[in-house]
PDB file of N, CA and C in Angstrom:
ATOM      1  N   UNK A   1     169.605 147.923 190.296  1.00  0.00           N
ATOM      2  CA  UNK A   1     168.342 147.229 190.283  1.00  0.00           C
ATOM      3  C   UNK A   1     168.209 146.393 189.007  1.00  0.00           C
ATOM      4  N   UNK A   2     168.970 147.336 188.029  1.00  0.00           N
ATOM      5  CA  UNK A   2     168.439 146.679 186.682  1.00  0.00           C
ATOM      6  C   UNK A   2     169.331 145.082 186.650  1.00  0.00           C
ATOM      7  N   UNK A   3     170.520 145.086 187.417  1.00  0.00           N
ATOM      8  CA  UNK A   3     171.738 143.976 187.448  1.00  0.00           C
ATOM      9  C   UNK A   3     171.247 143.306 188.034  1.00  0.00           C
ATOM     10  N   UNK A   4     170.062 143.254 189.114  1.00  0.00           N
ATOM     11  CA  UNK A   4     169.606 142.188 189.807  1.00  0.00           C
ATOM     12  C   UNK A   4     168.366 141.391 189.426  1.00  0.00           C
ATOM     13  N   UNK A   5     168.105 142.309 188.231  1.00  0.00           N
ATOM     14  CA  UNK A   5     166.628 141.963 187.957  1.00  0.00           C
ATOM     15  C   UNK A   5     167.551 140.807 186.964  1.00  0.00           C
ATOM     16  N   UNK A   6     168.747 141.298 186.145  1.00  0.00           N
ATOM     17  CA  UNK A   6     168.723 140.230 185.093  1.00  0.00           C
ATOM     18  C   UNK A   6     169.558 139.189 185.518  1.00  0.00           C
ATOM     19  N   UNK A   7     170.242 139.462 187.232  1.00  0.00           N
ATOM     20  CA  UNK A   7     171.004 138.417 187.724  1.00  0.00           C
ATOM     21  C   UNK A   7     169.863 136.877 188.301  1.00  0.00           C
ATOM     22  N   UNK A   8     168.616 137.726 188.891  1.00  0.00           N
ATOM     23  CA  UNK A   8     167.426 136.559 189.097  1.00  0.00           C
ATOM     24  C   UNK A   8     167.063 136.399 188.030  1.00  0.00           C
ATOM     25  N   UNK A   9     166.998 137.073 186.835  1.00  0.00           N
ATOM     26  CA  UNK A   9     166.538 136.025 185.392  1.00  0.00           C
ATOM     27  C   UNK A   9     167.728 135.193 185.157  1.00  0.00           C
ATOM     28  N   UNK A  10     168.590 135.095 184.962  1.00  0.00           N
ATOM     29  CA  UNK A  10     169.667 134.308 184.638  1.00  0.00           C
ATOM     30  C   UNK A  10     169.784 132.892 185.379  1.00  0.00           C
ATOM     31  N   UNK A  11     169.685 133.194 186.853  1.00  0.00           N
ATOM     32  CA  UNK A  11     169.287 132.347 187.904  1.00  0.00           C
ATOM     33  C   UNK A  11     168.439 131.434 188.014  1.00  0.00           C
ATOM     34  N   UNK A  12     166.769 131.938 187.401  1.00  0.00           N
ATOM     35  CA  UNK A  12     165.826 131.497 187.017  1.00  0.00           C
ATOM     36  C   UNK A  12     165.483 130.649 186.131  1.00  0.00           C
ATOM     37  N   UNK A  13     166.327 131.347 184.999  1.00  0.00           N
ATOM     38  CA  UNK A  13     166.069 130.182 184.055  1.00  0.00           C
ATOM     39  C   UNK A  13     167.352 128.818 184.099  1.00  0.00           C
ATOM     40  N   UNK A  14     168.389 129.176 184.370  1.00  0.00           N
ATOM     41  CA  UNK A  14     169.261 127.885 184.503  1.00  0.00           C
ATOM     42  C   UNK A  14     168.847 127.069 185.782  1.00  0.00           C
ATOM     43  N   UNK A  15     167.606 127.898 186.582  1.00  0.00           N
ATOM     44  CA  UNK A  15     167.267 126.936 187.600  1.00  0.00           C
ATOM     45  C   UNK A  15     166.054 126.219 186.772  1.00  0.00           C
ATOM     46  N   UNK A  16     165.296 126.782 185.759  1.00  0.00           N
ATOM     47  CA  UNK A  16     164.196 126.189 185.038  1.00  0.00           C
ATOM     48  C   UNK A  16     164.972 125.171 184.206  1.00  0.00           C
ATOM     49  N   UNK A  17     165.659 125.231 183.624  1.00  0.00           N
ATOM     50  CA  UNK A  17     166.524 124.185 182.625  1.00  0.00           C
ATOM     51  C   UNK A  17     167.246 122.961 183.787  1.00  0.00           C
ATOM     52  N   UNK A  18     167.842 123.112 185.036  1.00  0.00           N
ATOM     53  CA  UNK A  18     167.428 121.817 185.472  1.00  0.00           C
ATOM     54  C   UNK A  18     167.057 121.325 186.113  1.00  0.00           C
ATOM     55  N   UNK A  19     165.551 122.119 186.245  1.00  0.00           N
ATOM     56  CA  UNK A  19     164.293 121.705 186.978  1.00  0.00           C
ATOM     57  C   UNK A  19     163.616 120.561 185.169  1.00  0.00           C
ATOM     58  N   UNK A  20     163.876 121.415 184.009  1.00  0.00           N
ATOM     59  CA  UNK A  20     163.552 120.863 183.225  1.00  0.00           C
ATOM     60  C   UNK A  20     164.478 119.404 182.950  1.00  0.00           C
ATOM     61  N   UNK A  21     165.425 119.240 182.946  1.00  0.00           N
ATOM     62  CA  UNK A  21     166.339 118.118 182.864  1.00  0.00           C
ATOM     63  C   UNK A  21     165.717 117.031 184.198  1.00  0.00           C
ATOM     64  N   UNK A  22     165.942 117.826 185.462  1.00  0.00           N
ATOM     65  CA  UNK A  22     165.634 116.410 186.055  1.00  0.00           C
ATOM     66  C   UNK A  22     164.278 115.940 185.775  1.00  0.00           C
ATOM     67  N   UNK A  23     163.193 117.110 185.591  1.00  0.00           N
ATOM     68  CA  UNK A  23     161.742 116.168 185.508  1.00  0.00           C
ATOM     69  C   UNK A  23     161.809 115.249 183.883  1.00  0.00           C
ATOM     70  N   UNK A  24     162.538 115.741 183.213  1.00  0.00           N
ATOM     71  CA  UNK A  24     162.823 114.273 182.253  1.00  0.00           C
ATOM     72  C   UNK A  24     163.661 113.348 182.513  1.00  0.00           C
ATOM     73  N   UNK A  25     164.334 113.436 183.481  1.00  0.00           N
ATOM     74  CA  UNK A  25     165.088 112.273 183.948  1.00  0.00           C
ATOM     75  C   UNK A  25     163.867 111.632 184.786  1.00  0.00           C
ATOM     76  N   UNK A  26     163.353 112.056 185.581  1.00  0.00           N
ATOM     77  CA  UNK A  26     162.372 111.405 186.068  1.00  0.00           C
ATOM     78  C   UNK A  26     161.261 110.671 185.511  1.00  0.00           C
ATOM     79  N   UNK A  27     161.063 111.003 184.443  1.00  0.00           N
ATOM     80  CA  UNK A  27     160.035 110.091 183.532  1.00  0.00           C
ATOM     81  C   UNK A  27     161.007 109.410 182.918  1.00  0.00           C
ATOM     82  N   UNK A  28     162.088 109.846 182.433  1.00  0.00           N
ATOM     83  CA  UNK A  28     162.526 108.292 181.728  1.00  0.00           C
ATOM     84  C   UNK A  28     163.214 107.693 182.797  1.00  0.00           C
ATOM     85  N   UNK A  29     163.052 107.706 184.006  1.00  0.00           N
ATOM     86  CA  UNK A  29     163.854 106.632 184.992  1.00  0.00           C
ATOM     87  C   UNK A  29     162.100 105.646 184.987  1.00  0.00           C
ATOM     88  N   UNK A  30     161.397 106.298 185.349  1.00  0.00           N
ATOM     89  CA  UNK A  30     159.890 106.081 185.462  1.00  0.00           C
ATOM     90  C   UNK A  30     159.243 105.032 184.407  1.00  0.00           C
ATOM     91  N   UNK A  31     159.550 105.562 183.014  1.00  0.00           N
ATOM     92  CA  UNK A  31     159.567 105.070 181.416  1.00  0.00           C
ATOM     93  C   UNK A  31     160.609 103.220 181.701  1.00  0.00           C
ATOM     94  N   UNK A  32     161.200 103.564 182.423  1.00  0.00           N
ATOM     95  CA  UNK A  32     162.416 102.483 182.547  1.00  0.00           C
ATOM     96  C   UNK A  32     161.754 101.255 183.408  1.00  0.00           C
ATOM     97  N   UNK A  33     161.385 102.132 184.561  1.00  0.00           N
ATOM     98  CA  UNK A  33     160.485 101.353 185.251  1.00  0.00           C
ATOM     99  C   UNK A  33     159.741 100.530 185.353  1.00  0.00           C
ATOM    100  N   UNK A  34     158.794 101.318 184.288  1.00  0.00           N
ATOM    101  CA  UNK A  34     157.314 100.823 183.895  1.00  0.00           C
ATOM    102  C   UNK A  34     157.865  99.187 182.283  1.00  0.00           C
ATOM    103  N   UNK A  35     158.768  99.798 181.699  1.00  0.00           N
ATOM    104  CA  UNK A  35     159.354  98.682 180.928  1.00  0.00           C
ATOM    105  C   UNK A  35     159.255  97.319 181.478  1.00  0.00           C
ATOM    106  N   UNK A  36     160.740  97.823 182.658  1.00  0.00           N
ATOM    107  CA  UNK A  36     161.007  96.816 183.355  1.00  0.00           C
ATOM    108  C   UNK A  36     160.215  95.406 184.193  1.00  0.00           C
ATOM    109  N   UNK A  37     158.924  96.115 184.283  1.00  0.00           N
ATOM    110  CA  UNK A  37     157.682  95.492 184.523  1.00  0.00           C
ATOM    111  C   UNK A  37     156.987  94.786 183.801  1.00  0.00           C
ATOM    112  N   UNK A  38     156.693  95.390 182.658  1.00  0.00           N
ATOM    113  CA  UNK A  38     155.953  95.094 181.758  1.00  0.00           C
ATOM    114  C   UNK A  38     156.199  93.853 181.279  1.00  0.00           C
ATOM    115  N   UNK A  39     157.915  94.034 181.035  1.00  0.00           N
ATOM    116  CA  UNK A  39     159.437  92.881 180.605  1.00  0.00           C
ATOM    117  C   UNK A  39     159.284  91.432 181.715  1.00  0.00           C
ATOM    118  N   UNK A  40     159.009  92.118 182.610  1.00  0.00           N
ATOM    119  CA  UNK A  40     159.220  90.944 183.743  1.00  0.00           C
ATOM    120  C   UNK A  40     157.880  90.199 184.078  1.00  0.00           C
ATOM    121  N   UNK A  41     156.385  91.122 183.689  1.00  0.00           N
ATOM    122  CA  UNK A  41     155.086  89.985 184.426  1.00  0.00           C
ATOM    123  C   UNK A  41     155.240  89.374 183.023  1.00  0.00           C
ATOM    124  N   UNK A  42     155.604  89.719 181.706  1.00  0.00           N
ATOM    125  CA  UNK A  42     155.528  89.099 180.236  1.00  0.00           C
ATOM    126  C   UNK A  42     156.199  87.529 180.964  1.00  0.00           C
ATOM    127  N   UNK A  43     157.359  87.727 181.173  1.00  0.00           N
ATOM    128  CA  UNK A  43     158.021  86.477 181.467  1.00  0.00           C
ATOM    129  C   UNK A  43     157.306  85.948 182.879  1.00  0.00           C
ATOM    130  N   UNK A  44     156.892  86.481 183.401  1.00  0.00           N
ATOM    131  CA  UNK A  44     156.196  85.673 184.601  1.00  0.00           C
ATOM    132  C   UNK A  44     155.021  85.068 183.379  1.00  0.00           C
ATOM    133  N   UNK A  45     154.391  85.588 182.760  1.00  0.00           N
ATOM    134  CA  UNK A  45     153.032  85.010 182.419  1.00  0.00           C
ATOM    135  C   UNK A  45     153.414  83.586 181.706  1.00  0.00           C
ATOM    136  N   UNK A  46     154.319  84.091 180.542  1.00  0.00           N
ATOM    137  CA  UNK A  46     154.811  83.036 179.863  1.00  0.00           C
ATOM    138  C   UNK A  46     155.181  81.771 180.357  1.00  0.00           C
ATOM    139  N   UNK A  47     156.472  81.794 181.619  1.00  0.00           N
ATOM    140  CA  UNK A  47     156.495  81.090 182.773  1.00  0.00           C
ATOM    141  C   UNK A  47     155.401  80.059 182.864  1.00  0.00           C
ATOM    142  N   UNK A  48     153.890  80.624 183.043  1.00  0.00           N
ATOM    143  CA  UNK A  48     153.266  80.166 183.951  1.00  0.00           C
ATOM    144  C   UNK A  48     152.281  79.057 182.770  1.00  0.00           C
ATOM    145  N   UNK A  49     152.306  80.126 181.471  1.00  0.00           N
ATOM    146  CA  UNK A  49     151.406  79.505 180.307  1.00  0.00           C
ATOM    147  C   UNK A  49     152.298  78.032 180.355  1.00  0.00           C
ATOM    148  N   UNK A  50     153.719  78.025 180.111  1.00  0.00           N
ATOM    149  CA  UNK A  50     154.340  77.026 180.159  1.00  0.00           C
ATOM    150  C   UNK A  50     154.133  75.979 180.709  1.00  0.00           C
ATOM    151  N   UNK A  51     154.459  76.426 182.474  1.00  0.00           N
ATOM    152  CA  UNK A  51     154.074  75.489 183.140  1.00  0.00           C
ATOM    153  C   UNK A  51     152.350  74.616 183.039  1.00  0.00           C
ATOM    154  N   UNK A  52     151.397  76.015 182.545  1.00  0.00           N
ATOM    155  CA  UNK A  52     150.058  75.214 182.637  1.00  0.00           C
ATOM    156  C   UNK A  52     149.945  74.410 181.833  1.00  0.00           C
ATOM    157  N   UNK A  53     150.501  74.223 180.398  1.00  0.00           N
ATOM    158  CA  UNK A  53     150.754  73.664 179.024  1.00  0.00           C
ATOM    159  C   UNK A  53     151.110  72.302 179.612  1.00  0.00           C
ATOM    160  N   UNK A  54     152.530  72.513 180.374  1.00  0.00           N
ATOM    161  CA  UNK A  54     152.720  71.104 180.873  1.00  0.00           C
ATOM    162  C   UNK A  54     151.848  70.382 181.405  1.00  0.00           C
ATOM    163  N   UNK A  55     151.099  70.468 182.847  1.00  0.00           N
ATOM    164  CA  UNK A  55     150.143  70.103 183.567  1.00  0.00           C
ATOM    165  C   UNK A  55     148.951  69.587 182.559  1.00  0.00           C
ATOM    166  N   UNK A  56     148.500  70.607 181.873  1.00  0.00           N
ATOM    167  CA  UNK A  56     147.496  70.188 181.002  1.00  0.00           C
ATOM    168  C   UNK A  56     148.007  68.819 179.706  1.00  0.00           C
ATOM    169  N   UNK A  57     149.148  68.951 179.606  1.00  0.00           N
ATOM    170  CA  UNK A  57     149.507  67.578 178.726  1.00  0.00           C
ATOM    171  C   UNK A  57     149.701  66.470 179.296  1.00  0.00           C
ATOM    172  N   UNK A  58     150.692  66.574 180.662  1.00  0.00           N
ATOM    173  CA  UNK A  58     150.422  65.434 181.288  1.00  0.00           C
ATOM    174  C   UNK A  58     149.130  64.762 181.557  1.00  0.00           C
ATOM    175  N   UNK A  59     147.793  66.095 182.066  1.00  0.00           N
ATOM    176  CA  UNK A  59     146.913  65.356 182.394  1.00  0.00           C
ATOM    177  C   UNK A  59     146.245  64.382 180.691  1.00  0.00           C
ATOM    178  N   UNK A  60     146.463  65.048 180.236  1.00  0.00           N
ATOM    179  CA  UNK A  60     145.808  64.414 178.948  1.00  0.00           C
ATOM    180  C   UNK A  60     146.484  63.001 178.570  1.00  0.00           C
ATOM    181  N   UNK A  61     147.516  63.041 178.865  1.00  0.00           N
ATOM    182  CA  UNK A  61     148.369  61.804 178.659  1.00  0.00           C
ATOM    183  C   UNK A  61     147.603  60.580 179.530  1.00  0.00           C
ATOM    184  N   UNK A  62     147.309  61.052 180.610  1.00  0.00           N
ATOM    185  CA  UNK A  62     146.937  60.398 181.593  1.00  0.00           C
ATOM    186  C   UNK A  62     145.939  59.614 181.648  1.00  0.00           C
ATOM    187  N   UNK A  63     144.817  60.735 180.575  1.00  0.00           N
ATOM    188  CA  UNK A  63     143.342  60.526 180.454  1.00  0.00           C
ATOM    189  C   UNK A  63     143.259  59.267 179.195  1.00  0.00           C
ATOM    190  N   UNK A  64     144.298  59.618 178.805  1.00  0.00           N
ATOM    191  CA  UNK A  64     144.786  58.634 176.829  1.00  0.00           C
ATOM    192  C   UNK A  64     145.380  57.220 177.583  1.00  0.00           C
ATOM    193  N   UNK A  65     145.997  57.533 178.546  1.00  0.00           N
ATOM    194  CA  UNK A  65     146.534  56.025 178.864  1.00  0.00           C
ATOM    195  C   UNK A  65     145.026  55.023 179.805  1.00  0.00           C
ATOM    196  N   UNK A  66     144.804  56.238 180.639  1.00  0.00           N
ATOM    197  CA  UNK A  66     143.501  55.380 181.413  1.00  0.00           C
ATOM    198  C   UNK A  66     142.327  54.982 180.826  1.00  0.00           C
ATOM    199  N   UNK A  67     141.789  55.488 179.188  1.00  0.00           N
ATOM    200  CA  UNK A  67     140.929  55.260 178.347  1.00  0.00           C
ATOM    201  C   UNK A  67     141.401  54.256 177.926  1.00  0.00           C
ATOM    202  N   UNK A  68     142.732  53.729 177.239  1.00  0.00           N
ATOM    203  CA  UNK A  68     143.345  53.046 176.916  1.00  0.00           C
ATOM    204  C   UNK A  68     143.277  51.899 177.531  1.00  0.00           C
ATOM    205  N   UNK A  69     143.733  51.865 178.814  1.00  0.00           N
ATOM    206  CA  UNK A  69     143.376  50.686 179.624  1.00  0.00           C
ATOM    207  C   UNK A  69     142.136  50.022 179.738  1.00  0.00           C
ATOM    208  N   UNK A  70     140.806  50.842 179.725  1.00  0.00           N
ATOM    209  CA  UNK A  70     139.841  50.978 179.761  1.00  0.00           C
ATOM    210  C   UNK A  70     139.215  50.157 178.919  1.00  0.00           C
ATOM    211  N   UNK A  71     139.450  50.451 177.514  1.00  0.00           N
ATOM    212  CA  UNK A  71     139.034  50.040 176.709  1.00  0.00           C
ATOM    213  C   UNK A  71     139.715  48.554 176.495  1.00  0.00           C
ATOM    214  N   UNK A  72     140.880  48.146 176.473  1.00  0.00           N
ATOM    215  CA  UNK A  72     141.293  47.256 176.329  1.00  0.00           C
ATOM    216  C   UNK A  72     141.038  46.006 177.728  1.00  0.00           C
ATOM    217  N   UNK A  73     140.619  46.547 178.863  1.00  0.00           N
ATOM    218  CA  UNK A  73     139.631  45.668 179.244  1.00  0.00           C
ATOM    219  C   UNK A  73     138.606  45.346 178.957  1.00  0.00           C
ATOM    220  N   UNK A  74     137.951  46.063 178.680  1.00  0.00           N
ATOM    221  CA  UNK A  74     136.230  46.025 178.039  1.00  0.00           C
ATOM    222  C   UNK A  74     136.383  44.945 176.657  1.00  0.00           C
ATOM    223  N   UNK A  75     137.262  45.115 175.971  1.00  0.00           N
ATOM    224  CA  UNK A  75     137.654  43.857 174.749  1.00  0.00           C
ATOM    225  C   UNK A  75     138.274  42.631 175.666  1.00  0.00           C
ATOM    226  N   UNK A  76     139.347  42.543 176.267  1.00  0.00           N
ATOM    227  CA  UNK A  76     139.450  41.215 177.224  1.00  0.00           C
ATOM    228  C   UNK A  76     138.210  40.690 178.263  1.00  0.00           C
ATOM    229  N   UNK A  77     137.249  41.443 178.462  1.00  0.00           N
ATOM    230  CA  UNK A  77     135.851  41.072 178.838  1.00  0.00           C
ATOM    231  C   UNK A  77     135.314  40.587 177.571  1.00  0.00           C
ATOM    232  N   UNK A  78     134.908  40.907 176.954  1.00  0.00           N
ATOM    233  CA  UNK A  78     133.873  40.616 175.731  1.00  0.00           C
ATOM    234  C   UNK A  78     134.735  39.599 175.070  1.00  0.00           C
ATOM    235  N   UNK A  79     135.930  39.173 175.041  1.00  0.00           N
ATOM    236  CA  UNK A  79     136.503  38.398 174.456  1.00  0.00           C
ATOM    237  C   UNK A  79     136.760  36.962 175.093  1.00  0.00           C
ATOM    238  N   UNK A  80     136.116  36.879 176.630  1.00  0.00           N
ATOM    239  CA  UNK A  80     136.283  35.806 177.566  1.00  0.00           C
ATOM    240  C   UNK A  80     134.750  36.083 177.315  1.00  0.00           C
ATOM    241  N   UNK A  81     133.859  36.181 177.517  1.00  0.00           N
ATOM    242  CA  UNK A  81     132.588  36.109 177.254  1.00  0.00           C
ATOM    243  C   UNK A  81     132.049  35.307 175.792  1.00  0.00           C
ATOM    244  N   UNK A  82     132.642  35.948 174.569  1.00  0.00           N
ATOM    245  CA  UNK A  82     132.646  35.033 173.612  1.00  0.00           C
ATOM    246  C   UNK A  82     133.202  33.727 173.525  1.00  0.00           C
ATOM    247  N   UNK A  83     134.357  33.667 173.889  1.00  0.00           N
ATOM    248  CA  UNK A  83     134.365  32.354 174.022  1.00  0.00           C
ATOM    249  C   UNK A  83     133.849  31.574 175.246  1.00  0.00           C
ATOM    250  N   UNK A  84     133.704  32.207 175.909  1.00  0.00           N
ATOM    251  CA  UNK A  84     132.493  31.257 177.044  1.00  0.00           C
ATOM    252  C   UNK A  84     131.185  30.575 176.066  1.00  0.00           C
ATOM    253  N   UNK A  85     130.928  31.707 175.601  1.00  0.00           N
ATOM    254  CA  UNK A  85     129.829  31.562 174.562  1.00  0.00           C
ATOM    255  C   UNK A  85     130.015  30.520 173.794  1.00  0.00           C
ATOM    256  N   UNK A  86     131.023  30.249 173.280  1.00  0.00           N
ATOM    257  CA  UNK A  86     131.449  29.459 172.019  1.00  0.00           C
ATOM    258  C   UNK A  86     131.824  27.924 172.009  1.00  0.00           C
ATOM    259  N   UNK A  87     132.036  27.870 173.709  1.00  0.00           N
ATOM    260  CA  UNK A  87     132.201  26.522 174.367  1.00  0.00           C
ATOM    261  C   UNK A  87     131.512  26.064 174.240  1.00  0.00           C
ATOM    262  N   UNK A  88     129.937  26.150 174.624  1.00  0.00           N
ATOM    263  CA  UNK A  88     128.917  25.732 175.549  1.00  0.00           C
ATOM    264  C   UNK A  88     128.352  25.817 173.991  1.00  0.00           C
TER     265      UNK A  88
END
């Protein structure tokens, strides 16, 4: 009795040690996981800041050239107007 009692402790605990091993393998597969994620929406976000960076400069470019135009009609108006003016 006494050989069986210490053959199920023996049993027991090398079954507890890798019950204990795999549930830490399981968090650091888990730990790995959760990285791997973390690693990957980082670069999705960045990705995306990028891309919005672009969009947002082009549009600004856009807004700088069409003000631009803008304005430099508004002086080729006022500048055919003055000399209309200046004829007469």
């Amino acid at each position: 009795m006494r050989s069986e009692a210490n053959n199920w402790l023996e049993y027991y605990s090398v079954t507890m040690l890798s019950h204990k091993q795999i549930f830490k393998l399981i968090l650091k597969t888990l730990a790995d996981i959760i990285r791997l994620i973390l690693k990957t929406s980082a670069d999705i976000i960045r990705l995306i800041l990028k891309i919005l960076a672009s969009i947002i400069e082009l549009v600004l470019r856009t807004l700088a050239d069409i003000i631009r135009l803008v304005l430099k009609t508004l002086a080729d108006i006022i500048r055919l107007i003055l000399k209309s003016l200046a004829v007469k």
